[in-house]
Protein backbone atom coordinates (compact mmCIF):
# COMPACT_ATOMS: atom_id res chain seq x y z
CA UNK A 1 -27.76 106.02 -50.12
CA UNK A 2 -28.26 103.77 -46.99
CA UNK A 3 -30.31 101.36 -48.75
CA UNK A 4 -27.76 101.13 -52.13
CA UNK A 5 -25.26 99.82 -49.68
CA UNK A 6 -27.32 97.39 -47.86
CA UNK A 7 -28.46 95.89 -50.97
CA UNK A 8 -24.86 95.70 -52.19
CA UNK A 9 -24.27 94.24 -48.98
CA UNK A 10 -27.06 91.67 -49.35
CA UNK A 11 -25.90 90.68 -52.51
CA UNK A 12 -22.56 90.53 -51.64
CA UNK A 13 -23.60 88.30 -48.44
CA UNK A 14 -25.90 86.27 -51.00
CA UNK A 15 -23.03 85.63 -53.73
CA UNK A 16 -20.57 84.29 -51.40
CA UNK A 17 -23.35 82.24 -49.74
CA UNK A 18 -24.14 80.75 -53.17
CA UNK A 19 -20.07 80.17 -53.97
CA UNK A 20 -19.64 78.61 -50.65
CA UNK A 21 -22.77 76.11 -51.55
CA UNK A 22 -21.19 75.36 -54.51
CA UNK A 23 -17.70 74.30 -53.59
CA UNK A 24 -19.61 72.70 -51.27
CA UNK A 25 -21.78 70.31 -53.35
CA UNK A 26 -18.82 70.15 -55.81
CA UNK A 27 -16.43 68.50 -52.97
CA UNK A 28 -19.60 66.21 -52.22
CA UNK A 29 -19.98 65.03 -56.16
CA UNK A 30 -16.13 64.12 -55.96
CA UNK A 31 -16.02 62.27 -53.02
CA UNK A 32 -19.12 60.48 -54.32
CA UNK A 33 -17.69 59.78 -57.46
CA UNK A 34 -14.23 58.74 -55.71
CA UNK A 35 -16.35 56.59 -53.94
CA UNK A 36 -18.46 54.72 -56.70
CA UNK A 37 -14.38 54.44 -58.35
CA UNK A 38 -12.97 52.24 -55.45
CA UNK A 39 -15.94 50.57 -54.82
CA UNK A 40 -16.26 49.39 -58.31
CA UNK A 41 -13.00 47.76 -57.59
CA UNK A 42 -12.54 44.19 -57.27
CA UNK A 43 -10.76 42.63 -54.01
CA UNK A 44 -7.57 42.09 -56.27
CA UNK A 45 -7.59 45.56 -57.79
CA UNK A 46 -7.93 47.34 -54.35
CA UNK A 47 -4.84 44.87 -53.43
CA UNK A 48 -3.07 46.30 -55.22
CA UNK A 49 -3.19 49.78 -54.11
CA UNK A 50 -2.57 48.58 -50.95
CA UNK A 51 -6.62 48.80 -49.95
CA UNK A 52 -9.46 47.20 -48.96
CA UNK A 53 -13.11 47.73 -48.93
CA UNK A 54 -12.65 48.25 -45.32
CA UNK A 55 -10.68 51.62 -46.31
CA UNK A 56 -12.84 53.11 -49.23
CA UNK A 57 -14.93 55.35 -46.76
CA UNK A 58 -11.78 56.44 -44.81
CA UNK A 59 -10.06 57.44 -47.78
CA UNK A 60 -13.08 59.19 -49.30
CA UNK A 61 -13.57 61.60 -46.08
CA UNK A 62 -9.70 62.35 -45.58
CA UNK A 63 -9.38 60.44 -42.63
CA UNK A 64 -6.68 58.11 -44.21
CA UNK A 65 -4.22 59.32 -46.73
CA UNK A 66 -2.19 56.94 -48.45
């Protein structure tokens, strides 16, 4: 019986593990695609939403919310 339950509790351990890594390369692949977005941008287009290329990596990591 002790070793059903620390299976399930390896498992258990294991599966949120893998969700965490998930979210976690999911969050990456956005901000990298956010990224790739603004940069993409001319000088006029970031202008107009009030950016510049100075701000892109600010922006991307949540230290600047506009």
């Amino acid at each position: 019986m002790a070793a059903t339950q620390i299976n399930t509790a390896y498992v258990s351990g294991n599966s949120n593990f893998f969700a965490r890594l998930v979210q976690r390369i999911a969050a990456w692949n956005e901000m990298r695609q956010t990224r790739i977005a603004l940069m993409s941008l001319s000088d006029h287009e970031l202008a107009d939403i009030g950016l510049t290329h100075a701000d892109i990596d600010a922006i991307v990591s949540g230290k600047l919310a506009r």
